[in-house]
C-alpha atoms as a PDB file:
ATOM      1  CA  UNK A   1      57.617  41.420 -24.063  1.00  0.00           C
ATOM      2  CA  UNK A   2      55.376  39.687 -25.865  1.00  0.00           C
ATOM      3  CA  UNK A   3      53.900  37.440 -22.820  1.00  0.00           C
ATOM      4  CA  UNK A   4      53.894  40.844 -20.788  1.00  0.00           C
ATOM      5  CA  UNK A   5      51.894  42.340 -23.235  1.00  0.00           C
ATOM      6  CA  UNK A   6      49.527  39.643 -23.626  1.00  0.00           C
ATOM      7  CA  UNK A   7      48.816  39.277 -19.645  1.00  0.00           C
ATOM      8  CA  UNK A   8      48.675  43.170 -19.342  1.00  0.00           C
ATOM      9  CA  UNK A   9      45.939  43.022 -22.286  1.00  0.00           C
ATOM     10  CA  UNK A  10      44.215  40.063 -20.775  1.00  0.00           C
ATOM     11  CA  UNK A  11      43.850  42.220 -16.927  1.00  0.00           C
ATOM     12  CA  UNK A  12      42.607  45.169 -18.892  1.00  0.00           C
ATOM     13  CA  UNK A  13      40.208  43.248 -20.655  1.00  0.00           C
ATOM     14  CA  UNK A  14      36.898  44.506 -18.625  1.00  0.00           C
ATOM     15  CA  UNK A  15      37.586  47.880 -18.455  1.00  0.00           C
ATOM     16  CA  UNK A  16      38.767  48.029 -22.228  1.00  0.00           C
ATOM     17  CA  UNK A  17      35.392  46.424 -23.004  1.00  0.00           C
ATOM     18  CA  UNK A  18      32.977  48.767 -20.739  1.00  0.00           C
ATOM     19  CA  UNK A  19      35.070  51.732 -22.411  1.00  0.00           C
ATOM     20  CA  UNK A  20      34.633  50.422 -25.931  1.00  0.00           C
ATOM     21  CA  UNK A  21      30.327  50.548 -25.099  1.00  0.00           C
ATOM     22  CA  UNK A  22      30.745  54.430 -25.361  1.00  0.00           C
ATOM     23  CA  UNK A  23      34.150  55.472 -26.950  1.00  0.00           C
ATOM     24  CA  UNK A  24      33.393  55.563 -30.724  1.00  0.00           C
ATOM     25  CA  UNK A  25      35.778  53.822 -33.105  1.00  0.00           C
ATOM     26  CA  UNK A  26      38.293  55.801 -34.605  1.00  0.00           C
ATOM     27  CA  UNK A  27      37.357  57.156 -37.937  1.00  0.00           C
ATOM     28  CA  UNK A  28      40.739  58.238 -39.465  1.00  0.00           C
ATOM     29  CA  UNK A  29      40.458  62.264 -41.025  1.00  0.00           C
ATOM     30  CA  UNK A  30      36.652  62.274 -39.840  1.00  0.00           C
ATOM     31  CA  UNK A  31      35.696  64.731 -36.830  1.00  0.00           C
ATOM     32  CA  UNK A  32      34.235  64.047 -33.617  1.00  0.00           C
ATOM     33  CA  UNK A  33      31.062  65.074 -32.907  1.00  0.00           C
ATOM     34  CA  UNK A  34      30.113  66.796 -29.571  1.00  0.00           C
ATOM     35  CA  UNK A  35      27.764  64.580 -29.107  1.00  0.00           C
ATOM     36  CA  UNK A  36      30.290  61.597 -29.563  1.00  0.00           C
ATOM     37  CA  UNK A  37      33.106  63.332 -27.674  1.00  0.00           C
ATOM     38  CA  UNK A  38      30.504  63.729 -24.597  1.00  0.00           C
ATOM     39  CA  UNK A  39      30.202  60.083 -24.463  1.00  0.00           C
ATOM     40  CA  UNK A  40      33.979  59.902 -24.032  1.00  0.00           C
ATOM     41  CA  UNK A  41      33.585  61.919 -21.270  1.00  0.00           C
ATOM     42  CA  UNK A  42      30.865  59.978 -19.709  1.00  0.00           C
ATOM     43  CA  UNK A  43      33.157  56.678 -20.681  1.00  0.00           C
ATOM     44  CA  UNK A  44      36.452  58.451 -18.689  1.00  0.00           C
ATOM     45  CA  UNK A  45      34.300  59.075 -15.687  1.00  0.00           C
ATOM     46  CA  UNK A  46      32.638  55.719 -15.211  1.00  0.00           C
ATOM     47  CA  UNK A  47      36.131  53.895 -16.182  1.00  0.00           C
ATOM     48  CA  UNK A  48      36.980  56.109 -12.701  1.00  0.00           C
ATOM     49  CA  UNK A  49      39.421  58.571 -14.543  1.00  0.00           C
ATOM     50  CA  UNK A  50      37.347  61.495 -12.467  1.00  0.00           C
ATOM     51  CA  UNK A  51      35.103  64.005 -13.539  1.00  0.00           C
ATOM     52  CA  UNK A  52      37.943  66.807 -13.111  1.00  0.00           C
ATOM     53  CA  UNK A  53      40.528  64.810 -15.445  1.00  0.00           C
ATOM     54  CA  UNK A  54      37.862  63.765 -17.936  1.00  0.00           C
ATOM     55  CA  UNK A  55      36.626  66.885 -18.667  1.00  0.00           C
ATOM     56  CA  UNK A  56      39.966  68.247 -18.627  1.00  0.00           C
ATOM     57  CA  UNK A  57      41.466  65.895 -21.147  1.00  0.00           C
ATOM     58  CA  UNK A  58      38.478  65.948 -23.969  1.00  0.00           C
ATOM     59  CA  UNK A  59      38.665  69.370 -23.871  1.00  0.00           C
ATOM     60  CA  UNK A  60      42.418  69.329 -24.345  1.00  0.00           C
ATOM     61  CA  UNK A  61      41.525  66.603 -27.567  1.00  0.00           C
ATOM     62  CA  UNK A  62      38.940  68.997 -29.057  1.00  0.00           C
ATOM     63  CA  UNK A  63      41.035  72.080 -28.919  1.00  0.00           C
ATOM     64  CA  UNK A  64      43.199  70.165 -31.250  1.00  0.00           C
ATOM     65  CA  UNK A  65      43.244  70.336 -35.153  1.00  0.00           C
ATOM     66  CA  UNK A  66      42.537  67.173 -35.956  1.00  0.00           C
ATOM     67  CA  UNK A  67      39.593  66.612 -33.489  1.00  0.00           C
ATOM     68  CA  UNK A  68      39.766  62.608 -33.263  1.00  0.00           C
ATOM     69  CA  UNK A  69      41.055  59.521 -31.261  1.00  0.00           C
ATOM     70  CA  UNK A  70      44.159  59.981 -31.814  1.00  0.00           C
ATOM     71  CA  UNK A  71      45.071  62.926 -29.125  1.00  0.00           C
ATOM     72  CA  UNK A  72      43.147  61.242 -26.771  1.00  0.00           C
ATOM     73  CA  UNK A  73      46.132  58.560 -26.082  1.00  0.00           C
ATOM     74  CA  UNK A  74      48.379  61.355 -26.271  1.00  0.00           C
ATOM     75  CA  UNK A  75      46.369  63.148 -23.795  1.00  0.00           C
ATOM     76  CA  UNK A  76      46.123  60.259 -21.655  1.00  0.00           C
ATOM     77  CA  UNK A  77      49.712  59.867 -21.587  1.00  0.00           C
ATOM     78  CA  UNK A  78      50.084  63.712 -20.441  1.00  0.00           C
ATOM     79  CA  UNK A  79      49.020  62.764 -17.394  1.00  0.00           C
ATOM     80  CA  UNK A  80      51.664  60.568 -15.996  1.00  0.00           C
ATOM     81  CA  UNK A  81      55.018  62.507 -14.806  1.00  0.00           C
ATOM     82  CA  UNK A  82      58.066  61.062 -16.033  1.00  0.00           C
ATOM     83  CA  UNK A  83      59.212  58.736 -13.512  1.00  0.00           C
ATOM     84  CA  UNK A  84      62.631  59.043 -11.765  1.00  0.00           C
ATOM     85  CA  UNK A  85      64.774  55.446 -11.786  1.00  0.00           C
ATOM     86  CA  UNK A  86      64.938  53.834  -7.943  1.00  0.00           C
ATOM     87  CA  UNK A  87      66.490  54.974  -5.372  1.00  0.00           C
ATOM     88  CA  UNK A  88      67.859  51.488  -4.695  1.00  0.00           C
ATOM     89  CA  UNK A  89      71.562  51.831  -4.904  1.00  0.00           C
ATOM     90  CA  UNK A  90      71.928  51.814  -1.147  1.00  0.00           C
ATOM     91  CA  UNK A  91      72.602  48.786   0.722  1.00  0.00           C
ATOM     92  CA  UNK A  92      70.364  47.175   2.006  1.00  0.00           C
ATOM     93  CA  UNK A  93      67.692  48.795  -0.213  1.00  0.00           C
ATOM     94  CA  UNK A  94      65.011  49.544   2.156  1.00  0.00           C
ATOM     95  CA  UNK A  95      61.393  49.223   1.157  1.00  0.00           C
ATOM     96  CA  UNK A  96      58.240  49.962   3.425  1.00  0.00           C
ATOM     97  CA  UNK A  97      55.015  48.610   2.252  1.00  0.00           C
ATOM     98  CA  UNK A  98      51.834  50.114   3.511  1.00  0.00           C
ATOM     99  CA  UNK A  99      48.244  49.701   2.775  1.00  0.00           C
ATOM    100  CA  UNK A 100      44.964  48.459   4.010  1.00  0.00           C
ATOM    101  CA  UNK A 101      43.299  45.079   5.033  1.00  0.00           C
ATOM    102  CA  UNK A 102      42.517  43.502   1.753  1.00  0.00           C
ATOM    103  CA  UNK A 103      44.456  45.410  -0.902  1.00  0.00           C
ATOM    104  CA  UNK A 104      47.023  42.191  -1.683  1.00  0.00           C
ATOM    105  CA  UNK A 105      49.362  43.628  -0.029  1.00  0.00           C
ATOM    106  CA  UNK A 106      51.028  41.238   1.755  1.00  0.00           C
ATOM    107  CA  UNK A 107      50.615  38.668  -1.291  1.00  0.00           C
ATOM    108  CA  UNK A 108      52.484  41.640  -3.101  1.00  0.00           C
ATOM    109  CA  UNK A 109      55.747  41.719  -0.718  1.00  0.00           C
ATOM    110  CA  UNK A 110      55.867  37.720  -1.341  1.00  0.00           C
ATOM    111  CA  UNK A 111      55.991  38.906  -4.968  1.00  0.00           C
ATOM    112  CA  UNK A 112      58.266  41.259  -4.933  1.00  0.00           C
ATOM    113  CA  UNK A 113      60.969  38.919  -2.514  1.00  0.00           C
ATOM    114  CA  UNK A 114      60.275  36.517  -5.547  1.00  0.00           C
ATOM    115  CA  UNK A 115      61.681  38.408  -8.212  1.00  0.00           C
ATOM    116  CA  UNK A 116      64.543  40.268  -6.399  1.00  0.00           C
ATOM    117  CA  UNK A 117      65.246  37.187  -5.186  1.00  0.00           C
ATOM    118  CA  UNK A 118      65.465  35.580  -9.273  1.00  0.00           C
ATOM    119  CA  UNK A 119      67.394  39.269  -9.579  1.00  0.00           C
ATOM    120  CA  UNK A 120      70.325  37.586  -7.529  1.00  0.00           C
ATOM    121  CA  UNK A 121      69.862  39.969  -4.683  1.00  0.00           C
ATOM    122  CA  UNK A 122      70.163  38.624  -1.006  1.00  0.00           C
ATOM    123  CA  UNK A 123      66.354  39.636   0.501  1.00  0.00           C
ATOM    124  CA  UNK A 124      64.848  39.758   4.380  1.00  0.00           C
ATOM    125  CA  UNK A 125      61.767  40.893   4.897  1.00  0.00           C
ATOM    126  CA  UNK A 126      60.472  42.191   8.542  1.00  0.00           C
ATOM    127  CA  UNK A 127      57.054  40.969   9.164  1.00  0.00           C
ATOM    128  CA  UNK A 128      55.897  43.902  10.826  1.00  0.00           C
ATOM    129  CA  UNK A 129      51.869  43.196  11.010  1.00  0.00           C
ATOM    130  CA  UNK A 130      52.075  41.851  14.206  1.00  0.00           C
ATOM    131  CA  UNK A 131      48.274  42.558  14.926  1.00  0.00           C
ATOM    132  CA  UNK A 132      47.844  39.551  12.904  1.00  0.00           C
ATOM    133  CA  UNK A 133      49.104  36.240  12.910  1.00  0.00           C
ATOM    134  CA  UNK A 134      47.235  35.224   9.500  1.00  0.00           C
ATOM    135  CA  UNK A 135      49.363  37.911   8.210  1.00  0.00           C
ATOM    136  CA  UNK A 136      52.570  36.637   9.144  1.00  0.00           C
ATOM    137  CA  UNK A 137      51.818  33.394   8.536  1.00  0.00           C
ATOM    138  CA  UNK A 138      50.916  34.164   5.070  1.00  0.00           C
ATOM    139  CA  UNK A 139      53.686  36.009   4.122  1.00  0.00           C
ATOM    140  CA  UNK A 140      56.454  33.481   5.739  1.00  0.00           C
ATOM    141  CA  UNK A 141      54.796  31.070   3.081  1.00  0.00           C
ATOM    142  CA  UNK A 142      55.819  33.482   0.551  1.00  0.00           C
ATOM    143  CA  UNK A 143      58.769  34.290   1.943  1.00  0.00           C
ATOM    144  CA  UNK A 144      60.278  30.754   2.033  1.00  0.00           C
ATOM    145  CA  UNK A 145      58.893  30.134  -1.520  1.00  0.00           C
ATOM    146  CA  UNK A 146      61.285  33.154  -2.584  1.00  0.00           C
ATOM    147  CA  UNK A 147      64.286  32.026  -0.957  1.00  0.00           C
ATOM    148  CA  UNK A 148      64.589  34.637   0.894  1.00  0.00           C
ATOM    149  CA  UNK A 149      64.606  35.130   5.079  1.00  0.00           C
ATOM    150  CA  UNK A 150      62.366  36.770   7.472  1.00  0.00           C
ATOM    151  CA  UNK A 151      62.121  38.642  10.758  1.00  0.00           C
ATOM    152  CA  UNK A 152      58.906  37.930  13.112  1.00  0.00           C
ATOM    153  CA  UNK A 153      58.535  37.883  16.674  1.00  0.00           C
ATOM    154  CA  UNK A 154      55.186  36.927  18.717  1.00  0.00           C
ATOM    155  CA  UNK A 155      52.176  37.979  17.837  1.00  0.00           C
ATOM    156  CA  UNK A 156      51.172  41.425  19.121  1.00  0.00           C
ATOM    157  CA  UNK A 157      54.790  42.560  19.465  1.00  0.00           C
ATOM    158  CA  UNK A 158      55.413  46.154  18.904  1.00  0.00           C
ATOM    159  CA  UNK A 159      55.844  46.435  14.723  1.00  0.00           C
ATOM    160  CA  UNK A 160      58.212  49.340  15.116  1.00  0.00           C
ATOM    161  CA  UNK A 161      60.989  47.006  17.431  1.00  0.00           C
ATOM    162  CA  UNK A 162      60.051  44.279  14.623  1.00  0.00           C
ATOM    163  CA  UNK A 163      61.132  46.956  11.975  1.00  0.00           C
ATOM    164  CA  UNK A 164      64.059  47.901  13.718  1.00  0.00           C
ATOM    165  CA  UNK A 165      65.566  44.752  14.225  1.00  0.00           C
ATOM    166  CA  UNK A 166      64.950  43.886  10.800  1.00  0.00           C
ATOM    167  CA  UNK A 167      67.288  46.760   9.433  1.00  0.00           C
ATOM    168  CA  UNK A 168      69.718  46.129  11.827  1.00  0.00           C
ATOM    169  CA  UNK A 169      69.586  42.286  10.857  1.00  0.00           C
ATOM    170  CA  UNK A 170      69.891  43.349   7.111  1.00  0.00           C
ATOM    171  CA  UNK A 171      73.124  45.851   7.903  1.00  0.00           C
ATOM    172  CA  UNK A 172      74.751  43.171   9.997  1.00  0.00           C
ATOM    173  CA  UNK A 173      74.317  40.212   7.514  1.00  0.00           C
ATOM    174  CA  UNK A 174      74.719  42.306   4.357  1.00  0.00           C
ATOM    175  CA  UNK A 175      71.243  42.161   2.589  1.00  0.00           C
ATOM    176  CA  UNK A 176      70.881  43.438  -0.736  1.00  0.00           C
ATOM    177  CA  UNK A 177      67.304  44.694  -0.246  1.00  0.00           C
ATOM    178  CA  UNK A 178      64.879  44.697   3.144  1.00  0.00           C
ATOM    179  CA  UNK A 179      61.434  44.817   3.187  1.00  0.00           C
ATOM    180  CA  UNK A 180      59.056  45.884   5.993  1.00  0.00           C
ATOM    181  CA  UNK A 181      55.294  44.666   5.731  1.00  0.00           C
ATOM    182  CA  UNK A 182      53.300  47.020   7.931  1.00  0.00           C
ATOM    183  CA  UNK A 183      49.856  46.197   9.221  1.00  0.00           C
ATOM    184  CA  UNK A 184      46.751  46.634   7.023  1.00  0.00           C
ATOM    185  CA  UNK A 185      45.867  50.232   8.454  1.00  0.00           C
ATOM    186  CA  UNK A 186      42.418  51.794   7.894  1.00  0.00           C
ATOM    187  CA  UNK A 187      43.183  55.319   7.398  1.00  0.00           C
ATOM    188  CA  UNK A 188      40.804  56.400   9.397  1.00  0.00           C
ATOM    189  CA  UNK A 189      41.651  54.850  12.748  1.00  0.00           C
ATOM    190  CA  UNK A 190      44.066  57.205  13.802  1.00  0.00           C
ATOM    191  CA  UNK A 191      45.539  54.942  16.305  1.00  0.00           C
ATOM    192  CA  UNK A 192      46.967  53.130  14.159  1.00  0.00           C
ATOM    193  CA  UNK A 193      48.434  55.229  11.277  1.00  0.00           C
ATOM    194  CA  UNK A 194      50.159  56.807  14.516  1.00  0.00           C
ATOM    195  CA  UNK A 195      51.586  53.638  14.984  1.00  0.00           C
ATOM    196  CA  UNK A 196      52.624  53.837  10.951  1.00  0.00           C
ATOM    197  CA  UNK A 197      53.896  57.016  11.711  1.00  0.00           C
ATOM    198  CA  UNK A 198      56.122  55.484  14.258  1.00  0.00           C
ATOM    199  CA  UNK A 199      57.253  52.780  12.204  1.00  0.00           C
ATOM    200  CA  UNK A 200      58.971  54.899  10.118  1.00  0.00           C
ATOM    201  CA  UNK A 201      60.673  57.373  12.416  1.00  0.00           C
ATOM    202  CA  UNK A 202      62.195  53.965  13.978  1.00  0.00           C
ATOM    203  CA  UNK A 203      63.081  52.895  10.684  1.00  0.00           C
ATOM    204  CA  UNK A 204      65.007  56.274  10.339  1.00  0.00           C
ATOM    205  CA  UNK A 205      66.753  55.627  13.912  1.00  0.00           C
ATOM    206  CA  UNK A 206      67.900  51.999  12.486  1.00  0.00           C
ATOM    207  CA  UNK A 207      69.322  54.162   9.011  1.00  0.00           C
ATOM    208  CA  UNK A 208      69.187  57.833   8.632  1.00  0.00           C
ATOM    209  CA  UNK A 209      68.925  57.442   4.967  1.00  0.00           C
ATOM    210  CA  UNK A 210      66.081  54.929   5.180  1.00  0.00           C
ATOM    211  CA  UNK A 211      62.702  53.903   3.877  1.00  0.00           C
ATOM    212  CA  UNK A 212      64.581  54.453   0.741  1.00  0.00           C
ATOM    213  CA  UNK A 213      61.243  53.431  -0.984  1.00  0.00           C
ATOM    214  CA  UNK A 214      57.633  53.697   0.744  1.00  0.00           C
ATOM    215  CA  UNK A 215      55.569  51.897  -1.601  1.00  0.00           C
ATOM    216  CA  UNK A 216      51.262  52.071  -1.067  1.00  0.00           C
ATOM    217  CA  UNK A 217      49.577  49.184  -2.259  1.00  0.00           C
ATOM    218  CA  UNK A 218      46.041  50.161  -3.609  1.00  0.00           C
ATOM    219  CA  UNK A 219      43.432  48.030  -4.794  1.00  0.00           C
ATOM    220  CA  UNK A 220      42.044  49.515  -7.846  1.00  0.00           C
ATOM    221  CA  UNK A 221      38.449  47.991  -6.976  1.00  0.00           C
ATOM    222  CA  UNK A 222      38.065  50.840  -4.498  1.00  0.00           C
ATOM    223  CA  UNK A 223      37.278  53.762  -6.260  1.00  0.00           C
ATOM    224  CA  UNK A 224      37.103  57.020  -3.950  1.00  0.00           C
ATOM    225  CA  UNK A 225      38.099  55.365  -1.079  1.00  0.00           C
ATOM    226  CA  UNK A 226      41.184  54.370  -3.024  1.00  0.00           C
ATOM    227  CA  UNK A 227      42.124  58.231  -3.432  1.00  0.00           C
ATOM    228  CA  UNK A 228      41.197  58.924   0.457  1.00  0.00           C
ATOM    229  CA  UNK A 229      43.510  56.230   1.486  1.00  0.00           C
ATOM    230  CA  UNK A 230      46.503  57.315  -0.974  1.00  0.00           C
ATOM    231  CA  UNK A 231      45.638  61.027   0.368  1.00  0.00           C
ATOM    232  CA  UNK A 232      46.549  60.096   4.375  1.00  0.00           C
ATOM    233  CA  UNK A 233      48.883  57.705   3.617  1.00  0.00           C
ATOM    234  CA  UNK A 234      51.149  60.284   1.753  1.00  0.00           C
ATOM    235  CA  UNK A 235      51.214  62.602   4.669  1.00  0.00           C
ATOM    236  CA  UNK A 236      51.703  60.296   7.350  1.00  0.00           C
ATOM    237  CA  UNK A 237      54.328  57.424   5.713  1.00  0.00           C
ATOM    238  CA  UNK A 238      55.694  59.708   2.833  1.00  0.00           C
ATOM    239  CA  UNK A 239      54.556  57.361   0.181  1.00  0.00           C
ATOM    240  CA  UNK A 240      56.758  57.513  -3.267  1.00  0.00           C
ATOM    241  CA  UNK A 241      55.023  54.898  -5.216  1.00  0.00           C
ATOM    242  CA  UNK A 242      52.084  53.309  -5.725  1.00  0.00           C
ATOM    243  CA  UNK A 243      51.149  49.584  -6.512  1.00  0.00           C
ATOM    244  CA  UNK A 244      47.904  49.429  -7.900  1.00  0.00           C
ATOM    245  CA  UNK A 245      46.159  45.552  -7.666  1.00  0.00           C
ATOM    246  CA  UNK A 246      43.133  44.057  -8.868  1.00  0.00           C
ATOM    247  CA  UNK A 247      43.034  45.522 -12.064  1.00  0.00           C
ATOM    248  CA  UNK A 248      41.587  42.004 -13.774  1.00  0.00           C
ATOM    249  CA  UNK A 249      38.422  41.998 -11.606  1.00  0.00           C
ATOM    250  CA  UNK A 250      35.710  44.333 -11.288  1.00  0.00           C
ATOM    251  CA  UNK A 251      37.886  47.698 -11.363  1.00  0.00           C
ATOM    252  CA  UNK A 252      37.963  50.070 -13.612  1.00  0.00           C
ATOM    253  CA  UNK A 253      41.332  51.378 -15.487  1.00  0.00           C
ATOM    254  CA  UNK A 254      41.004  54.512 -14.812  1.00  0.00           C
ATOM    255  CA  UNK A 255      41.782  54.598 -11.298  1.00  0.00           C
ATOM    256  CA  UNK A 256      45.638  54.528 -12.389  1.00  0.00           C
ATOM    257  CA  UNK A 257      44.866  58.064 -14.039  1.00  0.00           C
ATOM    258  CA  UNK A 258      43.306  59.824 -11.300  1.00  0.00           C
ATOM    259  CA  UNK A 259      45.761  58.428  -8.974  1.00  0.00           C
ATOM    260  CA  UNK A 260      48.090  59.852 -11.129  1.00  0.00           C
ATOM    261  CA  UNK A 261      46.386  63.093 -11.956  1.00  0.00           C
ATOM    262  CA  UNK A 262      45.807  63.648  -8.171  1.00  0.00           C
ATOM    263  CA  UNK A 263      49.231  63.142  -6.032  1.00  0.00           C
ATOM    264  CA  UNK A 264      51.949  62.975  -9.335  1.00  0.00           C
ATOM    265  CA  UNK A 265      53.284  59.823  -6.848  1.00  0.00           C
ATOM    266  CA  UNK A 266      54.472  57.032  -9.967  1.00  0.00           C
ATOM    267  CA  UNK A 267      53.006  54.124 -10.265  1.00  0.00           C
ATOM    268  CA  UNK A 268      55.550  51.350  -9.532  1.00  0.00           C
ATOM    269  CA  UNK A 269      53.674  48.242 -10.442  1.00  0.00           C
ATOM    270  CA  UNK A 270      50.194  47.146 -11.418  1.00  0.00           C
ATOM    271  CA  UNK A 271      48.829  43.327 -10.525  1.00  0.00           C
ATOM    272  CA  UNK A 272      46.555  42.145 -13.282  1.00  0.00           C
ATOM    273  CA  UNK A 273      46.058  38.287 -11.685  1.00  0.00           C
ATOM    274  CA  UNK A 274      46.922  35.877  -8.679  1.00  0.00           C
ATOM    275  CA  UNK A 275      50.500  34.951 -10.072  1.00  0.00           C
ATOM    276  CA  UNK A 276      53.686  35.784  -9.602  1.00  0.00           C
ATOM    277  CA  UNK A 277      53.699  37.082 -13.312  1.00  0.00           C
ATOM    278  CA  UNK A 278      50.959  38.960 -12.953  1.00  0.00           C
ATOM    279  CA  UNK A 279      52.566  41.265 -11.142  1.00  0.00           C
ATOM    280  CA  UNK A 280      54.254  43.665 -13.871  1.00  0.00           C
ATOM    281  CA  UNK A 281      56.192  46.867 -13.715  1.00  0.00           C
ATOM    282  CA  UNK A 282      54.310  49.789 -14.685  1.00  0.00           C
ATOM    283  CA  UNK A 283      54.757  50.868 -18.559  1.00  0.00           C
ATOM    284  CA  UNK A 284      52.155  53.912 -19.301  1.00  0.00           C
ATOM    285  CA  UNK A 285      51.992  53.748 -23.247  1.00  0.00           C
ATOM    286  CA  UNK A 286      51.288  49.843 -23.292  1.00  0.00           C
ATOM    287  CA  UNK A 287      48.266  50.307 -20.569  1.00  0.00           C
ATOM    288  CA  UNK A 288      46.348  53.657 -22.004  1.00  0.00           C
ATOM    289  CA  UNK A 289      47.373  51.073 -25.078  1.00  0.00           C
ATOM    290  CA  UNK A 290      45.798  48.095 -23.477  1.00  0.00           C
ATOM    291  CA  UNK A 291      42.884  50.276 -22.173  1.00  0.00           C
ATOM    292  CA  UNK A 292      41.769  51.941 -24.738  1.00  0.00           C
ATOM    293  CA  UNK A 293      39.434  49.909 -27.227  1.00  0.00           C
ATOM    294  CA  UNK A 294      41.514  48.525 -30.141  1.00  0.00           C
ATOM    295  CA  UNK A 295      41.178  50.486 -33.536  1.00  0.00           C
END
């Protein structure tokens, strides 16, 4: 816990320090100002929380007797649903990842074959992004580094026979989990999140009860555009969790919040480097912990 801690804490680390410019430090039994609770505001906004939720959660933290730091955590914390365990009793387990060029996301599937793979579990992922052969090329890197198998066929083949034969593959061989990698789909092209759309009727044909997951991996660096691609993505591959990467660069923490705030879709996992360990499972408390400036 310790190590997780320390790399979650070590991700957070700009956006802890641009919030800690304008959130005042706590001063225990002393009373806010509302001058100095307006710079909290301006500090949730530009750490990408959103005006609507900032505003919404300082005036929650002044309502309060007290008046100080310590609802805002509290507050914070409101924000996040509680978060139902997996739906990955079935077998195989089938997960569809979506997302756009440039996200991580298919650096993400080779992480997450990695550790169900150390789990024990008996993995095959379907390399779906046929559009690119980078893509697939990348991820049977990954792939073979887990241990674990893969479905591809030529490049340009149609991604929802690739998806297909994948979960028949995983029935037929008796996978413990099977994961899909779609393409990296602008959400605006609407070509292609038709195609997504196909995908995952196809993947119903293959197993009535599957995508048992659809996991959308965002990168945090986005801002709006992050929410507009979460927004489409919902309707059109019935997203159920989010992975949010990049957090250790340039992006701001707050993201996490708004993504919450605005589609109550739980965030699965949050990527906070380039390793496999920097990939960590989502824990609310220790990240408003880790990005809120230390008392």
């Amino acid at each position: 816990m310790a190590s997780w801690l320390k790399r979650l804490g070590a991700g957070l680390s700009r956006s802890r320090e641009k919030l800690s410019k304008l959130i005042p430090g706590n001063r225990a039994g002393e009373k806010l100002t509302d001058s100095e609770w307006q710079d909290i505001e301006d500090a949730l906004i530009m750490a990408d929380c959103g005006p609507e939720l900032s505003i919404n959660i300082v005036n929650k933290c002044k309502k309060e007797r007290q008046d100080n730091l310590h609802q805002l955590k509290e507050h914070m914390l409101n924000v996040f649903p509680e978060v139902k365990s997996l739906n990955d009793d079935k077998k195989p387990f089938v997960l569809l990842v979506v997302g756009v060029n440039g996200t991580g996301k298919t650096t993400t599937i080779g992480k997450l074959a990695t550790m169900y793979r150390q789990q024990g579990k008996k993995v095959l992922v379907g390399a779906a992004d046929t559009f690119r052969a980078a893509a697939v090329e990348q991820l049977s890197v990954w792939v073979t580094r887990a241990g674990a198998d893969i479905v591809k066929q030529a490049e340009g083949s149609d991604p929802a026979a690739v998806s297909f034969d994948t979960i028949q593959r995983g029935i037929s061989r008796d996978y413990d989990v099977v994961i899909i990698d779609t393409a990296g789909r602008v959400q605006t092209d609407t070509s292609l999140m038709n195609e997504l759309a196909k995908v995952h009727r196809v993947i119903q044909k293959a197993m009535p009860s599957a995508p048992h997951e659809v996991w959308h991996v965002v990168d945090a660096g986005t801002g709006q555009n992050a929410i507009n691609q979460v927004e489409k993505f919902k309707e059109i591959a019935h997203t159920t969790g989010l992975i949010v990467t990049k957090l250790d660069g340039t992006a701001k923490g707050g993201i996490v919040l708004q993504l919450t705030h605005r589609f109550a879709i739980p965030i699965r996992y949050i990527g906070v480097g380039e390793t496999l360990e920097d990939l960590l499972p989502f824990d609310a408390s220790n990240f408003v912990d880790e990005l809120l400036p230390k008392e």
